[in-house]
Protein backbone atom coordinates (compact mmCIF):
# COMPACT_ATOMS: atom_id res chain seq x y z
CA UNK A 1 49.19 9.63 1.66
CA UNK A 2 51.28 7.15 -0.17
CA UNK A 3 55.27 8.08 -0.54
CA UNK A 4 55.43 5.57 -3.47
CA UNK A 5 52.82 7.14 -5.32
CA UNK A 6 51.10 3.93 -6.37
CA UNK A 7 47.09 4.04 -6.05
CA UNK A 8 45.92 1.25 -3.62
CA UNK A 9 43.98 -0.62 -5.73
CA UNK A 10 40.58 -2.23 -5.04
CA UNK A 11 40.00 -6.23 -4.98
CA UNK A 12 37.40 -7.51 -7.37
CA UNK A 13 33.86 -8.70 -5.86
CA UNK A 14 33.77 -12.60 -5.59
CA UNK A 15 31.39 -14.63 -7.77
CA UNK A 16 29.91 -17.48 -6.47
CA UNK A 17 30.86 -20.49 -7.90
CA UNK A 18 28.60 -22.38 -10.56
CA UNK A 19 26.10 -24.46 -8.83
CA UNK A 20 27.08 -27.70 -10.80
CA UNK A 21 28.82 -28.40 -14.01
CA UNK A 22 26.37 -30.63 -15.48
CA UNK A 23 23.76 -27.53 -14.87
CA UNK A 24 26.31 -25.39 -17.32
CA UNK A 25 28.13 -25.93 -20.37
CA UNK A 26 30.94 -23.94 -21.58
CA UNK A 27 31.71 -22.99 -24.96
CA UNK A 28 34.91 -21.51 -25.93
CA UNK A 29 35.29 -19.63 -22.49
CA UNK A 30 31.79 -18.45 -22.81
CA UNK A 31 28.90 -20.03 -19.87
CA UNK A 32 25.86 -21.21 -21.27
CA UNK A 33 22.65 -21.51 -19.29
CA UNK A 34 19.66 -23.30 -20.06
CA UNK A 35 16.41 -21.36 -20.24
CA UNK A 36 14.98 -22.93 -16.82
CA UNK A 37 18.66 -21.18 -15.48
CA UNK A 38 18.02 -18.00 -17.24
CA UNK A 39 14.24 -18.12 -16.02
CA UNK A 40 15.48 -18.78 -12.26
CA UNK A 41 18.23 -16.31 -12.37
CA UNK A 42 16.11 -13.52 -13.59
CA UNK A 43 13.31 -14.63 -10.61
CA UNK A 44 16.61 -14.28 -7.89
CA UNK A 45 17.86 -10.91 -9.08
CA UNK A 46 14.64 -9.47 -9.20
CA UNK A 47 14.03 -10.91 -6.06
CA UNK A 48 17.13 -9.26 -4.61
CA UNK A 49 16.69 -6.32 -6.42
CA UNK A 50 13.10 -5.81 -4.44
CA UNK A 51 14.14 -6.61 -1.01
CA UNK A 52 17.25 -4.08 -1.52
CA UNK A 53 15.01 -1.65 -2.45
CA UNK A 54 12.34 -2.36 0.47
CA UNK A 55 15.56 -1.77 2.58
CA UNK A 56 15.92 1.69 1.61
CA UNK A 57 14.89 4.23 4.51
CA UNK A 58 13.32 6.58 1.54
CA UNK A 59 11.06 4.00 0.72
CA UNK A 60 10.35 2.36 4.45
CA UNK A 61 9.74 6.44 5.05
CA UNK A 62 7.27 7.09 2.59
CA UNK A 63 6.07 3.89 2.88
CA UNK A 64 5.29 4.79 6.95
CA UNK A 65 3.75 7.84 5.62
CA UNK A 66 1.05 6.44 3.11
CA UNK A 67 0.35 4.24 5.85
CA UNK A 68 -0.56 6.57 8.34
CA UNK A 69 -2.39 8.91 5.85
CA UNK A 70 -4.79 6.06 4.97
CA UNK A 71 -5.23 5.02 8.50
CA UNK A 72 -6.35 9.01 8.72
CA UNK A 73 -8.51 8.46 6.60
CA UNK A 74 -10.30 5.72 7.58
CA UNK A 75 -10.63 7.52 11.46
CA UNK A 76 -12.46 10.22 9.16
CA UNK A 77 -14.96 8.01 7.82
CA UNK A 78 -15.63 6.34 10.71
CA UNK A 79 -15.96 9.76 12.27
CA UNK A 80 -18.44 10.47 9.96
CA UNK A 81 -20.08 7.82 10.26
CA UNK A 82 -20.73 8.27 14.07
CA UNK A 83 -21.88 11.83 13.69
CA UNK A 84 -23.86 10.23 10.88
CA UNK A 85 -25.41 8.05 13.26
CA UNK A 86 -25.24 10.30 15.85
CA UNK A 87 -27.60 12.42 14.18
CA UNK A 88 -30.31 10.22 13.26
CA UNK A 89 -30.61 9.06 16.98
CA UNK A 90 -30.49 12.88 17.89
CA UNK A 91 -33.42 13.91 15.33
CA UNK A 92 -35.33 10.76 16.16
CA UNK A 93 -35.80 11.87 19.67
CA UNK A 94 -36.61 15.17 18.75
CA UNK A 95 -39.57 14.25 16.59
CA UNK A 96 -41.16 11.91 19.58
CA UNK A 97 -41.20 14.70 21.80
């Protein structure tokens, strides 16, 4: 605990810095982008926005689970399939006899 009493506070996050000046224009303190910019910045955070939320173990977890339920599923039907088979070669023998 502090004995001055202050609160320790946090830095800011860092920005990165504008990828050229001739790419933006300012206006009276205010950044203006072009619509390719906007376009391209839109594509990047959803980008990162979708790779963050791959990263999550929630979603890697159920993500892992619907996985292995449809590889179940497709060890059932070929299963079935087999004793499908299976059968037919069964009965066939059965009505040569």
């Amino acid at each position: 605990m502090e004995k001055s009493g202050f609160i320790k506070q946090q830095k800011p996050p860092q920005l990165l810095p504008p990828e050229s000046d001739s790419e933006q224009k300012r206006l009276d303190g205010m950044k203006i982008c072009t619509l390719e910019q906007r376009r391209r910045n839109l594509s990047k955070m959803h980008q990162r926005t979708q790779r963050l939320y791959e990263q999550l173990e929630e979603v890697k977890h159920r993500k892992a689970l619907k996985s292995r339920q449809e590889d179940y599923a497709k060890n059932r039907l070929k299963a079935k399939e087999f004793h499908k088979k299976t059968l037919q070669k069964l009965r066939a023998k059965q009505t040569q006899q």
